[in-house]
Protein backbone atom coordinates (compact mmCIF):
# COMPACT_ATOMS: atom_id res chain seq x y z
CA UNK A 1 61.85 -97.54 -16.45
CA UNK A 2 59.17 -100.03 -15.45
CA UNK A 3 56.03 -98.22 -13.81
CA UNK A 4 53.92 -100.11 -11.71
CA UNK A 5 50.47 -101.53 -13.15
CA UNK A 6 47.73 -99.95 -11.54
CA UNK A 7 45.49 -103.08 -9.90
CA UNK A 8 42.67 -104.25 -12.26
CA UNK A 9 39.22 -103.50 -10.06
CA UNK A 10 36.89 -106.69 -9.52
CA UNK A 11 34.66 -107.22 -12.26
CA UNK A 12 31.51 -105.47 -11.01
CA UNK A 13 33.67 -102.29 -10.50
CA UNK A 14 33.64 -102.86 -14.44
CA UNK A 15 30.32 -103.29 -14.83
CA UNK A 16 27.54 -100.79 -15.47
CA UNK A 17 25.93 -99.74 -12.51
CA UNK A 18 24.37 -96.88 -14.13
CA UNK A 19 23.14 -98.70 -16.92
CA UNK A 20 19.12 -99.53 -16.29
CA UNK A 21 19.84 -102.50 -18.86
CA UNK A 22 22.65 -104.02 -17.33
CA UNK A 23 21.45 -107.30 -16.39
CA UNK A 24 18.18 -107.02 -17.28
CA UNK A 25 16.82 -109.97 -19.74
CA UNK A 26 14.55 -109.36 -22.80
CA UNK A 27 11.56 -111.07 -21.49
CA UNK A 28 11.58 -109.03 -18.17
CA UNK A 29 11.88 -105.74 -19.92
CA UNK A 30 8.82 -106.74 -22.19
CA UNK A 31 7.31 -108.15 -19.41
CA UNK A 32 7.26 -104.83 -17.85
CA UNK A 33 6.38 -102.50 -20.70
CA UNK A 34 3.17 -104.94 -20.98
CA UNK A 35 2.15 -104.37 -17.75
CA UNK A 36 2.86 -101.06 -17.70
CA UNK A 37 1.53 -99.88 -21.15
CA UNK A 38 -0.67 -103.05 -22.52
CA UNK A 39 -0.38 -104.41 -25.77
CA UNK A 40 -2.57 -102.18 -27.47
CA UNK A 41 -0.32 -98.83 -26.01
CA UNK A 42 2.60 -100.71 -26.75
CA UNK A 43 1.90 -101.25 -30.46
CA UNK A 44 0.59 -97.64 -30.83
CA UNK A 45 4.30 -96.58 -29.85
CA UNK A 46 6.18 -99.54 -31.63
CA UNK A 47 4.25 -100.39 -34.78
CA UNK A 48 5.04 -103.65 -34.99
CA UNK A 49 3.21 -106.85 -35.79
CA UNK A 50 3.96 -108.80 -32.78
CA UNK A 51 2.31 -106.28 -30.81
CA UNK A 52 -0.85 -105.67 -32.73
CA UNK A 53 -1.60 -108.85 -34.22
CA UNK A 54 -2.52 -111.55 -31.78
CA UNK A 55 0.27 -110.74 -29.15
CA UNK A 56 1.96 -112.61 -27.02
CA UNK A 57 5.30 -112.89 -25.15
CA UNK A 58 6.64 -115.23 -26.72
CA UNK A 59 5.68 -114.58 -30.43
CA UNK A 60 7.14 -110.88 -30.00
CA UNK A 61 10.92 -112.34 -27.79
CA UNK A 62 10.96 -114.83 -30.79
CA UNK A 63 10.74 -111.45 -33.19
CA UNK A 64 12.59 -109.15 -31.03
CA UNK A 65 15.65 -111.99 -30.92
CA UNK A 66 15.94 -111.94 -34.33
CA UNK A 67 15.78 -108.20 -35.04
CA UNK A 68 18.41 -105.96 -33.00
CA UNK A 69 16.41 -102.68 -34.78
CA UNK A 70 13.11 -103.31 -33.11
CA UNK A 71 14.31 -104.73 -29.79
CA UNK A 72 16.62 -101.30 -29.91
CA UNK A 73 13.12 -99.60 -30.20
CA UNK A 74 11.70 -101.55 -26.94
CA UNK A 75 14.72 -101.17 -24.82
CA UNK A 76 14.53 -97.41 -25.94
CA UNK A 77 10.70 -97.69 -24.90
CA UNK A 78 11.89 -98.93 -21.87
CA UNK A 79 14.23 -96.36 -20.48
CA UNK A 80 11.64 -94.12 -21.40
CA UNK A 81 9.19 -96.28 -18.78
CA UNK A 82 11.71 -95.97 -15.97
CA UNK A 83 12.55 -91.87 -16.51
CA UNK A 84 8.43 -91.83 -16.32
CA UNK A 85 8.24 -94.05 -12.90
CA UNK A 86 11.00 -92.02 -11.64
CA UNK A 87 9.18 -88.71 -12.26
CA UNK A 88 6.28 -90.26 -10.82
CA UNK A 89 4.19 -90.29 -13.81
CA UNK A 90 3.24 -94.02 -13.71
């Protein structure tokens, strides 16, 4: 018995529409949180170093590149942003 392979949907049927991160680069999500928080907010609710000590965006992609724990924290930072903007608290 040979059943019939269900059609394969186009690849942005795959995709993650409902994911706020889908698509979204690095330097545009820290780009954002900047604006929206400044650097001195931002390293009050991610103590790190990039953020406190003579920030910049490039010093803290360069850091965030190289450590998946902290750039988990600023994408989770993120998300956070957006549910705020949504509830119209920024």
């Amino acid at each position: 018995m040979n059943a019939a392979t269900p059609p394969t949907p186009p690849p942005e049927a795959n995709g993650q529409p409902r994911n706020p991160l889908h698509g979204m680069t690095l330097e545009k999500i820290l780009n954002e949180l900047v604006a929206y928080f400044g650097w001195a907010e931002l390293g009050e609710r991610i103590p790190l170093r990039c953020f406190t000590h003579d920030p910049s965006i490039t010093s803290s992609l360069k850091f965030l590149r190289k450590t998946p724990w902290a750039r988990e924290k600023v994408e989770g930072l993120y998300l956070f942003m957006l549910r705020e903007k949504r509830r119209g608290g920024g």
